[in-house]
Every structure is written in C-alpha cells, then in structure tokens.
C-alpha atoms as a PDB file:
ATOM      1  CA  UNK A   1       5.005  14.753  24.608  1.00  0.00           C
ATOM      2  CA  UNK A   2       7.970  12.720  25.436  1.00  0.00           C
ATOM      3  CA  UNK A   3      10.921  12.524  23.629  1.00  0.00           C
ATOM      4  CA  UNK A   4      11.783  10.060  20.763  1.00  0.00           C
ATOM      5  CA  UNK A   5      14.586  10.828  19.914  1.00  0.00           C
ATOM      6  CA  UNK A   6      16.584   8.205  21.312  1.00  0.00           C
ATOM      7  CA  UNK A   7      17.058   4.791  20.149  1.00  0.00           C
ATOM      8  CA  UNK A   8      15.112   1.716  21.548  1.00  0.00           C
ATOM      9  CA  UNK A   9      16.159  -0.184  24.607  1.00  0.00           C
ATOM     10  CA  UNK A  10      14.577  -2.602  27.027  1.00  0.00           C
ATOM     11  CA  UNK A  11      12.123  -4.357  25.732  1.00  0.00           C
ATOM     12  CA  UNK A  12      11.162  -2.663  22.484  1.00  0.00           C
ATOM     13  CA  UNK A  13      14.852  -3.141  21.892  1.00  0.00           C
ATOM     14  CA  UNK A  14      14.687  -6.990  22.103  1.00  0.00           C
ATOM     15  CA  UNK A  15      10.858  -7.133  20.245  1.00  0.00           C
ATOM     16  CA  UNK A  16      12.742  -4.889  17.439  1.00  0.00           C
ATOM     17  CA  UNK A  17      15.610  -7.602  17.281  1.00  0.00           C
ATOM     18  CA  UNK A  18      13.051 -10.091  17.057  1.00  0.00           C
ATOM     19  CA  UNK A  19      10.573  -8.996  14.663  1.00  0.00           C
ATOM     20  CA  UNK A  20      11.297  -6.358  12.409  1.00  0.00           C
ATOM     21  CA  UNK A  21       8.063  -6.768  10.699  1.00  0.00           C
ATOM     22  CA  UNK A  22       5.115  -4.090  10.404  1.00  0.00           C
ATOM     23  CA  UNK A  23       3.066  -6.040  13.022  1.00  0.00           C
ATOM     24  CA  UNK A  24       6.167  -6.253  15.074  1.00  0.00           C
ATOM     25  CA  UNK A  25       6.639  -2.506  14.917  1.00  0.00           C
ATOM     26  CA  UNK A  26       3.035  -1.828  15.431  1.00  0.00           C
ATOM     27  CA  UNK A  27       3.447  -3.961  18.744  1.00  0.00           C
ATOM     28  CA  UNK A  28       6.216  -1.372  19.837  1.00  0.00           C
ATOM     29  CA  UNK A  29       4.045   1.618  18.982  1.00  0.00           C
ATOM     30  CA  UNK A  30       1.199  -0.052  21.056  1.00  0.00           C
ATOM     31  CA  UNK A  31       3.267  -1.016  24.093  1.00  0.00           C
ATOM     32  CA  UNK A  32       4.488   3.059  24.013  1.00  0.00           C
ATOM     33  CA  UNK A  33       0.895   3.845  24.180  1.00  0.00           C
ATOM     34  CA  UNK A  34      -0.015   1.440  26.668  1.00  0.00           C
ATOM     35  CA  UNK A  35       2.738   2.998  28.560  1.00  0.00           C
ATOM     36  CA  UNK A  36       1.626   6.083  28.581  1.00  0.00           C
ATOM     37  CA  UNK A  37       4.631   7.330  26.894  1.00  0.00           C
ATOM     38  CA  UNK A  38       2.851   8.562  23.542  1.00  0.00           C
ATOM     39  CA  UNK A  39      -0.669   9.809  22.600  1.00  0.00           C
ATOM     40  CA  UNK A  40      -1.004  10.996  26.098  1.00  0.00           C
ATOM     41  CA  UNK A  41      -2.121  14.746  27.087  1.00  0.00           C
ATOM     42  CA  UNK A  42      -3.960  15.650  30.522  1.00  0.00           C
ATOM     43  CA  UNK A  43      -6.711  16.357  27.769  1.00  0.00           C
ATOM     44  CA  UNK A  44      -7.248  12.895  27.450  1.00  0.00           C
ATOM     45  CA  UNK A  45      -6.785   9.648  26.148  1.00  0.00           C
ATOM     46  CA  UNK A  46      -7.550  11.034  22.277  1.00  0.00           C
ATOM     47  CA  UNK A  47      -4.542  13.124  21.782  1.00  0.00           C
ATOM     48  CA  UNK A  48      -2.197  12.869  18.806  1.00  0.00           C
ATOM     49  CA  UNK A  49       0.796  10.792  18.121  1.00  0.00           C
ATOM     50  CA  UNK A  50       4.310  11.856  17.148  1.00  0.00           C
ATOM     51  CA  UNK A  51       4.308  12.649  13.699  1.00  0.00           C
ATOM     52  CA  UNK A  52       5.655   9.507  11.248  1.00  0.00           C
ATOM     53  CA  UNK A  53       9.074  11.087  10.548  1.00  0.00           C
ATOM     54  CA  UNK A  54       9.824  11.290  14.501  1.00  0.00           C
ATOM     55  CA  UNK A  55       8.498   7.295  14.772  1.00  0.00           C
ATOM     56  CA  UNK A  56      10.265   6.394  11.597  1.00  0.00           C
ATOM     57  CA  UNK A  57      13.634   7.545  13.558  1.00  0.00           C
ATOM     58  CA  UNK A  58      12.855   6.475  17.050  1.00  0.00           C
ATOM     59  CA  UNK A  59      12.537   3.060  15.821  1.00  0.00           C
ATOM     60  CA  UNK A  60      15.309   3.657  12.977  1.00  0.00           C
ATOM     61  CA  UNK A  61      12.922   2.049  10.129  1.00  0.00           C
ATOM     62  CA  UNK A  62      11.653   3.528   7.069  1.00  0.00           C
ATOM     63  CA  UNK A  63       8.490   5.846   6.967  1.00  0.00           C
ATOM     64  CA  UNK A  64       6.651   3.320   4.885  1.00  0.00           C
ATOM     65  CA  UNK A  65       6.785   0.769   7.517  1.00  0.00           C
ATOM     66  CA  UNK A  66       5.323   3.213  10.101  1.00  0.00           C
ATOM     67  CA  UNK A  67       2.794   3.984   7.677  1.00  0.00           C
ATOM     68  CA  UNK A  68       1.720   0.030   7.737  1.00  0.00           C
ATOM     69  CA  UNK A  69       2.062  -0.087  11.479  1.00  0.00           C
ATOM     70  CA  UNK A  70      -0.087   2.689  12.213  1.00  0.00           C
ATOM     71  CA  UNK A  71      -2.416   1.238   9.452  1.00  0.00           C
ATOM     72  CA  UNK A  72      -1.789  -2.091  11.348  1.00  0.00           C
ATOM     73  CA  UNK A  73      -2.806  -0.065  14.663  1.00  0.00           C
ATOM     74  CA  UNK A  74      -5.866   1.460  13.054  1.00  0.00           C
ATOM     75  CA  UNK A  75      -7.412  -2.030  11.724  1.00  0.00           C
ATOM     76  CA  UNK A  76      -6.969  -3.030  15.243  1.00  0.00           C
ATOM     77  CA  UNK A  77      -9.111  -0.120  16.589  1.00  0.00           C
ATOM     78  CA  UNK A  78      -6.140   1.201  18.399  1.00  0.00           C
ATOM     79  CA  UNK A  79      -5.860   4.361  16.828  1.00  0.00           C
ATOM     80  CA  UNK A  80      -7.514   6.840  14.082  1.00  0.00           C
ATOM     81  CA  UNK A  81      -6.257   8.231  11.399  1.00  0.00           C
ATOM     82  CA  UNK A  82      -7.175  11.712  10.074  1.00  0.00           C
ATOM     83  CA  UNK A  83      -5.660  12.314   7.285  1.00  0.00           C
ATOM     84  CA  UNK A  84      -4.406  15.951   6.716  1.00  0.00           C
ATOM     85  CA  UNK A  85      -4.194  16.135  10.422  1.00  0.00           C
ATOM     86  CA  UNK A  86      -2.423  13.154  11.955  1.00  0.00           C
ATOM     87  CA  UNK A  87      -2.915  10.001  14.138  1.00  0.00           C
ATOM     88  CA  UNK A  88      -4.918  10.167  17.160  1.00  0.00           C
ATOM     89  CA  UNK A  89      -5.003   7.402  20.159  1.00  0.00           C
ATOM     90  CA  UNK A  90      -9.155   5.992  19.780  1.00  0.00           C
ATOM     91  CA  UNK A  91      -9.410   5.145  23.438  1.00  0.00           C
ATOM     92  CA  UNK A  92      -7.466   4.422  26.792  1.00  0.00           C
ATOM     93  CA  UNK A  93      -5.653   1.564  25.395  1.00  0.00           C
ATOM     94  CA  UNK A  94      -4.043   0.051  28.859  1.00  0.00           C
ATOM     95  CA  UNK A  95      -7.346  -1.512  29.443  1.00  0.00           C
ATOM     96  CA  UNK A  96      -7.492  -3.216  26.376  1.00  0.00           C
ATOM     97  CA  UNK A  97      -5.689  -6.213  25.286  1.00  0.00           C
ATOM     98  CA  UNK A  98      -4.871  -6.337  21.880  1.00  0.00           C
ATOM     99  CA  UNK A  99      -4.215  -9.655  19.739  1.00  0.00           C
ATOM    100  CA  UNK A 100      -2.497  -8.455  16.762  1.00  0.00           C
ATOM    101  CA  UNK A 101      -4.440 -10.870  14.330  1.00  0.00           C
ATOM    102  CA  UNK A 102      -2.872  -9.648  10.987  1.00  0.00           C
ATOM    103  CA  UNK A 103      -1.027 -11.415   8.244  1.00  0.00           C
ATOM    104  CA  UNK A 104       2.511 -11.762   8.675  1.00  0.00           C
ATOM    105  CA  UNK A 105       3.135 -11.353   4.775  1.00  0.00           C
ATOM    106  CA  UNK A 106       4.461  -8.148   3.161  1.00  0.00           C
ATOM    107  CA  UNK A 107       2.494  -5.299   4.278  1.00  0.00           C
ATOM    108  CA  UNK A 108       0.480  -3.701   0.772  1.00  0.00           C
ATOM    109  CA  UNK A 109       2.745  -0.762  -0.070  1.00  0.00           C
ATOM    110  CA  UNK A 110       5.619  -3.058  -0.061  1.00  0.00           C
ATOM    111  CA  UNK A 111       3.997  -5.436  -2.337  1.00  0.00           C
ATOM    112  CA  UNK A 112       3.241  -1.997  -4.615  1.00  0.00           C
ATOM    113  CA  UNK A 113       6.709  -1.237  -4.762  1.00  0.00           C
ATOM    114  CA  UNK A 114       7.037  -4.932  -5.657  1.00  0.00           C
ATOM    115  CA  UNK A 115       4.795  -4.942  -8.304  1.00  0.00           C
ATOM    116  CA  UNK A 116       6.734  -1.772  -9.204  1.00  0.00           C
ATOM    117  CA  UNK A 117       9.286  -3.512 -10.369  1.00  0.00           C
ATOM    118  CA  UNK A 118       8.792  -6.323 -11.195  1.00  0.00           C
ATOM    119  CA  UNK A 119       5.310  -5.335 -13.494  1.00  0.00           C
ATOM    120  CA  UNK A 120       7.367  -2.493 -15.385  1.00  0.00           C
ATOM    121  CA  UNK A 121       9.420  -5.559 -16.905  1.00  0.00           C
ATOM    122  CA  UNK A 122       6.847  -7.167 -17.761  1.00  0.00           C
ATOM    123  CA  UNK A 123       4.867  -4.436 -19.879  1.00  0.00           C
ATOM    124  CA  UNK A 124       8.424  -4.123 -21.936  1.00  0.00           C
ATOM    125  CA  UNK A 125       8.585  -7.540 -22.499  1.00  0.00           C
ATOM    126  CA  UNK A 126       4.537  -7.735 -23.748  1.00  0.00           C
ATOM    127  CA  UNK A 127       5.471  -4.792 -26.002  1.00  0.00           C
ATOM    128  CA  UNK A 128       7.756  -6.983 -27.554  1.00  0.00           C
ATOM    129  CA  UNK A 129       5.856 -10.556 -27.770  1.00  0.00           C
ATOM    130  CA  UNK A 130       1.872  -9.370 -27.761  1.00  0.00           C
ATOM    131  CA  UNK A 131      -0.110 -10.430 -30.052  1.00  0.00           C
ATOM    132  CA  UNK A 132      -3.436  -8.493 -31.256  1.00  0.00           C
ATOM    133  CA  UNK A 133      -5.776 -10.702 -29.165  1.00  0.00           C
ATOM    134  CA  UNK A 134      -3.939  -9.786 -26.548  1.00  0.00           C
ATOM    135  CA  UNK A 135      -4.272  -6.292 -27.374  1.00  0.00           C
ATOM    136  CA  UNK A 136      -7.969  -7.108 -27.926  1.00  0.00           C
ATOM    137  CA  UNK A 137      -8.237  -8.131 -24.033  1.00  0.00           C
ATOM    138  CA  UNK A 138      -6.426  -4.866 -23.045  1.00  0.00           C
ATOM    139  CA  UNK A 139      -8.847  -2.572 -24.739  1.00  0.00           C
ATOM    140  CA  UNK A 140     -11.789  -4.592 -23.472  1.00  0.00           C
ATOM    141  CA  UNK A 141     -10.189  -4.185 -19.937  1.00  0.00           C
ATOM    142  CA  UNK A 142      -9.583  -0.165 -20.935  1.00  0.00           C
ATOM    143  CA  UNK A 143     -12.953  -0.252 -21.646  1.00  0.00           C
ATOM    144  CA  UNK A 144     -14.730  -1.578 -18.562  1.00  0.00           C
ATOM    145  CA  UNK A 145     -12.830   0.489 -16.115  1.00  0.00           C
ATOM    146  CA  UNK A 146     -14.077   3.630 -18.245  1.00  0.00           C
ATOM    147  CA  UNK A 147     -17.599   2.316 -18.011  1.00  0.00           C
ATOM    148  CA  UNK A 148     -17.344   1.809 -14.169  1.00  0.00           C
ATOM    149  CA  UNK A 149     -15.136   4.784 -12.939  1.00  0.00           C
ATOM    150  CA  UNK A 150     -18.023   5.090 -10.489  1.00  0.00           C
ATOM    151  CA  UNK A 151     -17.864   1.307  -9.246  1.00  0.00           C
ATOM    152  CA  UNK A 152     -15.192   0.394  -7.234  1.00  0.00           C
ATOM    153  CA  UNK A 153     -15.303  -3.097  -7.322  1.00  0.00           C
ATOM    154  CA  UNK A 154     -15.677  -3.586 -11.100  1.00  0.00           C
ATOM    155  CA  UNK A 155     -13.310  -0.929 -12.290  1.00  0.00           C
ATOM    156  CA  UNK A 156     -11.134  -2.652  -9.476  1.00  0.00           C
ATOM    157  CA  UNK A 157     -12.258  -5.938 -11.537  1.00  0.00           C
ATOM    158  CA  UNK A 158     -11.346  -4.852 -14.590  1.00  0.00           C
ATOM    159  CA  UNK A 159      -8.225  -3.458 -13.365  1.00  0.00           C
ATOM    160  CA  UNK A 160      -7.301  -6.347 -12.192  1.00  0.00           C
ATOM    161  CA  UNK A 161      -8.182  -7.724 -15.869  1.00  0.00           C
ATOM    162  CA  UNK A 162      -5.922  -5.321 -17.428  1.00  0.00           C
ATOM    163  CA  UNK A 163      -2.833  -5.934 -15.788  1.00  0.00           C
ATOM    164  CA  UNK A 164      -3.167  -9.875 -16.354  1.00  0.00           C
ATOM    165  CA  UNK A 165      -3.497  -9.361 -19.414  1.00  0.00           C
ATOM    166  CA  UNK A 166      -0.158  -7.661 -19.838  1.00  0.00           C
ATOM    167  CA  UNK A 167       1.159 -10.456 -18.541  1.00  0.00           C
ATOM    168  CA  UNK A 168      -0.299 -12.700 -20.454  1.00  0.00           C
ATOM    169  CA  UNK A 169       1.022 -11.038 -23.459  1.00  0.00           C
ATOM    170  CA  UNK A 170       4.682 -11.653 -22.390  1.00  0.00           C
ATOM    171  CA  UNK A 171       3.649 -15.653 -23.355  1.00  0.00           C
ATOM    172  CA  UNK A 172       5.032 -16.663 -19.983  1.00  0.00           C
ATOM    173  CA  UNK A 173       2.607 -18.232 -17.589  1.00  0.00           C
ATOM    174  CA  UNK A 174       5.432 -18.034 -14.546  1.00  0.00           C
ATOM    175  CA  UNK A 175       4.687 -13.898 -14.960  1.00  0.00           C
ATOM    176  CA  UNK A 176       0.883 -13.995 -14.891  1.00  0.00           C
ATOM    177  CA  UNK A 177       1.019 -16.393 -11.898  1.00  0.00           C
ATOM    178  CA  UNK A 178       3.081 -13.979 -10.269  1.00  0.00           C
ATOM    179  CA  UNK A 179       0.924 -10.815 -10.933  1.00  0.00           C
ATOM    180  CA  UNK A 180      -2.312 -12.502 -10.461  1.00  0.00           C
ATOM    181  CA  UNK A 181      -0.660 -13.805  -6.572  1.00  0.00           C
ATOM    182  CA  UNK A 182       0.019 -10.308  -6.055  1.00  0.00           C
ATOM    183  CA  UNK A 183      -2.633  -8.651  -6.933  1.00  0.00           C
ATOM    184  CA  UNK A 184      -4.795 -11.073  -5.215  1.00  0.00           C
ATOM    185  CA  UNK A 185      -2.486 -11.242  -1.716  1.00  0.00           C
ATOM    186  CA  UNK A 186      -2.901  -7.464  -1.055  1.00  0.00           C
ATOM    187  CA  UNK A 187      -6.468  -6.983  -1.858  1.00  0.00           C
ATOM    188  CA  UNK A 188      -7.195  -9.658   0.979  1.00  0.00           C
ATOM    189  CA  UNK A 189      -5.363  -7.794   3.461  1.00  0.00           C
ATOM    190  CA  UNK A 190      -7.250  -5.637   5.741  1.00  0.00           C
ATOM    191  CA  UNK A 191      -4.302  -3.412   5.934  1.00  0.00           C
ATOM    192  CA  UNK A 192      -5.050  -2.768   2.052  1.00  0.00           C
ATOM    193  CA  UNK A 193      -8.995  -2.310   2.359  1.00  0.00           C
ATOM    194  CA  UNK A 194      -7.676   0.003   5.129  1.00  0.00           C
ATOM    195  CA  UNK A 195      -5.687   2.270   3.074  1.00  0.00           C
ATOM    196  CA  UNK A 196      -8.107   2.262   0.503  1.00  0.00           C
ATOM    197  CA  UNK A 197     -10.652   3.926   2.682  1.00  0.00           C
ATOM    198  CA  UNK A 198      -8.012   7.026   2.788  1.00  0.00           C
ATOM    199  CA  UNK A 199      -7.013   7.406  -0.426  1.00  0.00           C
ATOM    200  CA  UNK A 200      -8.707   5.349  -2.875  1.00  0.00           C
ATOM    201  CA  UNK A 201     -11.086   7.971  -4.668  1.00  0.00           C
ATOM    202  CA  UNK A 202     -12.783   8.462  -7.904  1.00  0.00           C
ATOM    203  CA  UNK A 203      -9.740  10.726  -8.773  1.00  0.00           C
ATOM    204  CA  UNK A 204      -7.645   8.067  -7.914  1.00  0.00           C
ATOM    205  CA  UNK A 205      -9.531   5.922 -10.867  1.00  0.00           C
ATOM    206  CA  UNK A 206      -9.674   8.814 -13.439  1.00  0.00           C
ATOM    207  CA  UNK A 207      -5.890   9.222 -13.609  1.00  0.00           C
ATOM    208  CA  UNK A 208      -5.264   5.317 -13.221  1.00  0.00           C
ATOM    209  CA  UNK A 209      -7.122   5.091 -16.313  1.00  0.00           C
ATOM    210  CA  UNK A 210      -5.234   7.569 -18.211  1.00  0.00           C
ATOM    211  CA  UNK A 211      -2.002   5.542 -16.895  1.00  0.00           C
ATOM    212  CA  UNK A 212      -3.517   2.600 -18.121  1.00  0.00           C
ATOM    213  CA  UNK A 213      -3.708   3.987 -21.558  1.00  0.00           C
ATOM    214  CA  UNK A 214      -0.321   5.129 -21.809  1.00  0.00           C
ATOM    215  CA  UNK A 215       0.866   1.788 -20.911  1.00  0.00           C
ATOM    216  CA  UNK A 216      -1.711   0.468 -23.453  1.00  0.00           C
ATOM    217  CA  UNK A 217      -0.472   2.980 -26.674  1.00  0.00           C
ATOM    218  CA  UNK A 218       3.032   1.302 -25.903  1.00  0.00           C
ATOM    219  CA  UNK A 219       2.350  -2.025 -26.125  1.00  0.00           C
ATOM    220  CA  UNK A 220       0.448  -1.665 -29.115  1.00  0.00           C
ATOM    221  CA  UNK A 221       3.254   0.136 -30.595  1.00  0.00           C
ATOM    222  CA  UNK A 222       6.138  -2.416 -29.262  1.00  0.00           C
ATOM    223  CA  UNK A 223       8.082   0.025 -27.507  1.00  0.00           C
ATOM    224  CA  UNK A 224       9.096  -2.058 -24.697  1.00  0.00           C
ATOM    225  CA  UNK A 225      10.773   0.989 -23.398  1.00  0.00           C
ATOM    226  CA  UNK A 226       7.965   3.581 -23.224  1.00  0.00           C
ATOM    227  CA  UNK A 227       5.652   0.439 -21.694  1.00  0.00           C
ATOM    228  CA  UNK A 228       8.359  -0.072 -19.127  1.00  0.00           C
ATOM    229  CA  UNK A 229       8.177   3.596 -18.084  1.00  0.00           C
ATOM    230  CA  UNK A 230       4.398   4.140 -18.377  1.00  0.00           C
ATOM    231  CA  UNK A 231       3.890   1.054 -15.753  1.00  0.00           C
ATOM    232  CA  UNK A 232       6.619   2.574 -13.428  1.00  0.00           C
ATOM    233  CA  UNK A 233       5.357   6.310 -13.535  1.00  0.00           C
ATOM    234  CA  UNK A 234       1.994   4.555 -12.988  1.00  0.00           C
ATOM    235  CA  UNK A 235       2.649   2.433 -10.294  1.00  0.00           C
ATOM    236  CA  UNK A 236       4.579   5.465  -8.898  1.00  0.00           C
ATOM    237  CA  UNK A 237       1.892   7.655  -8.612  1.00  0.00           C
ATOM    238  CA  UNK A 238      -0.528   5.116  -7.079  1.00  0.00           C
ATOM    239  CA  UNK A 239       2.388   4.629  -4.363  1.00  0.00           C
ATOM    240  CA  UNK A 240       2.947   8.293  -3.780  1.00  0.00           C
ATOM    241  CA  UNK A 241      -1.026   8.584  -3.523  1.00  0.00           C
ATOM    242  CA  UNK A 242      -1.140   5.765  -0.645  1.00  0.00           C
ATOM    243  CA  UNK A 243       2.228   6.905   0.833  1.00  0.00           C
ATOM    244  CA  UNK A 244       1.220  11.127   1.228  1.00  0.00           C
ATOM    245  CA  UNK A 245       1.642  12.621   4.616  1.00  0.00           C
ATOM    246  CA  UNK A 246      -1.053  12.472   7.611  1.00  0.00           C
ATOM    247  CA  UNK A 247       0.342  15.675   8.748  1.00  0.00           C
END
C-alpha cells in the first residue's frame, strides 16, 4: 500500500487549493485510485483503501469530510463500503470516467452538526414561549413516530413533524423556515439516502424516540435549559451513529 503520509503536491495540491469541498476531496481520492496509488493489490482491483484516519491526514482535513467523500465516492459507484470492515475499490476505475454529479451544498453530517446547534436553541427558546397547542402538535408528532417505528418514511414524516413544531413554538417564523430548509436540503441529497442505508435502523428510531420525549417533557415543563440539552445529546447521538468507524 503506498504511503500517505506525506502532504499533497502536484496536482491534488492545486485541486485541494481550489476546492476544498467534499466533492472536491472525493475527486482527489478518485484521481489516487485512478492512479493506481490506492486500493491497489496484485489481488485485484477490489482491495481496500487506507483507513479514514490515514486519508483524513494525507489530505490534512477532518475525518468527517472523508467520511462524505468516500460516501460521495460510493453514490458514484466508485467504491463500497462495508461497514465494520472498511472501504473497498468496486471495479478498475482507470477505465471509467467519472462525472461527479453531486450537490455542491454542505455535505449531510455537516448540516447535522448544523442543526446541532442551531436546533438546541431553539427547543430552549419553545420551552419558554410554547403554548399548549403547540404542545398538542408535539405529542401528536410523539405519537405517530411510535405508531410507525417500523415505517421509515412516516416515522421519518412525523419526525420531521416534530421538530417543526418546536420551532413553531418559539413564535418565530424566521426559525421554522430555517429548520424546515434543513431538514428538507439533506434528505434530498443522495449522499444522505446513502448514509442512511448504513446506519439508519429500527434501533436508530427506538432511541430517537426516547430523545424525542426528553426534549418533549422539557418543553412542557419550560425548562429551556434541560430542552436545550435534550436536543443536543439527541442530535449528538444521531451524529455519532452516522459518524462510527468503517474499520
């Protein structure tokens, strides 16, 4: 396997000065394997990748934006991901020309850590301004998602439902806008639907729900500080869930 451990020059030197985005680092990771200088064993053209930690500091970026590259990669049919193993080259990629045909927006685990913190504000300041209807949408939301833990999309629905209505309860439109553009932005990126695949299961759902009802028994007492923390350690734990080693 060759070694990483150097920093960038040539070429992916000047496409890392000029795009420092996850599609521009998934362009470097392709060109390496184009190259022949990763994913490359006189097995075959299906051997493993460097591990994300080595990529992370070949390319001196965070391990998050390797994750979206790779994720980038896989939606492109570049490489596969096993998770609990690692990341595996799919076929001989120098015969293949690749188009790179992916939004050019925040990749979805940055907009998590977005919603992070800017949703953890907003379920303090709905502790403080709800109003029981709103509470009344909240526990109708609560509800659904317990009635369709085994459907995806309309516990996703209602999900979606329940953290609109938070903001909603704050009384400022500006902050549901904002949620609802978030929400909606990641769950049409294929990147998302992508990472989803790996690590979006029915346990996933079960303890979102019992997030959700923390974040729920705040409100409804109007402690904006336990609501603040419920939404981070929630929001947390869906990160750390997407974000868990390959290998």
């Amino acid at each position: 396997m060759a070694d990483l451990s150097h920093t960038p020059t040539g070429r992916a030197a000047d496409a890392d000065a000029a795009d420092r985005s996850y599609v521009g680092l998934a362009k470097q990771i392709y060109d390496l394997i184009a190259a022949g200088e990763v994913g490359r064993t006189p097995a075959g053209p299906r051997a493993r990748l460097p591990s994300e930690r080595t990529l992370a500091e070949r390319f001196g970026v965070s391990r998050t934006q390797v994750r979206e590259a790779i994720i980038a990669l896989e939606v492109q049919g570049v490489v596969e991901v096993r998770v609990g193993s690692g990341i595996y080259v799919a076929e001989a990629q120098e015969a293949r020309t690749i188009a790179f045909e992916l939004p050019r927006g925040p990749g979805p685990i940055e907009t998590l850590r977005a919603r992070d913190v800017i949703e953890s504000g907003i379920a303090a300041l709905a502790a403080t301004e709800r109003k029981d209807s709103d509470l009344d949408r909240l526990f109708a939301a609560l509800r659904a998602m317990r009635e369709n833990m085994d459907d995806k999309a309309a516990n996703e629905a209602a999900d979606r439902e329940f953290h609109l209505a938070i903001a909603s309860a704050t009384g400022n439109d500006m902050l549901r806008q904002v949620v609802s553009a978030m929400w909606d932005n990641s769950r049409a990126d294929p990147l998302w639907k992508k990472i989803e695949e790996h690590f979006h299961t029915p346990a996933l759902r079960a303890a979102s729900q019992e997030d959700h009802q923390r974040i729920f028994s705040a409100i409804m007492a109007r402690d904006a500080c336990a609501a603040r923390a419920a939404m981070q350690a929630h929001l947390a734990r869906v990160i750390g869930e997407f974000t868990q080693a390959w290998r």
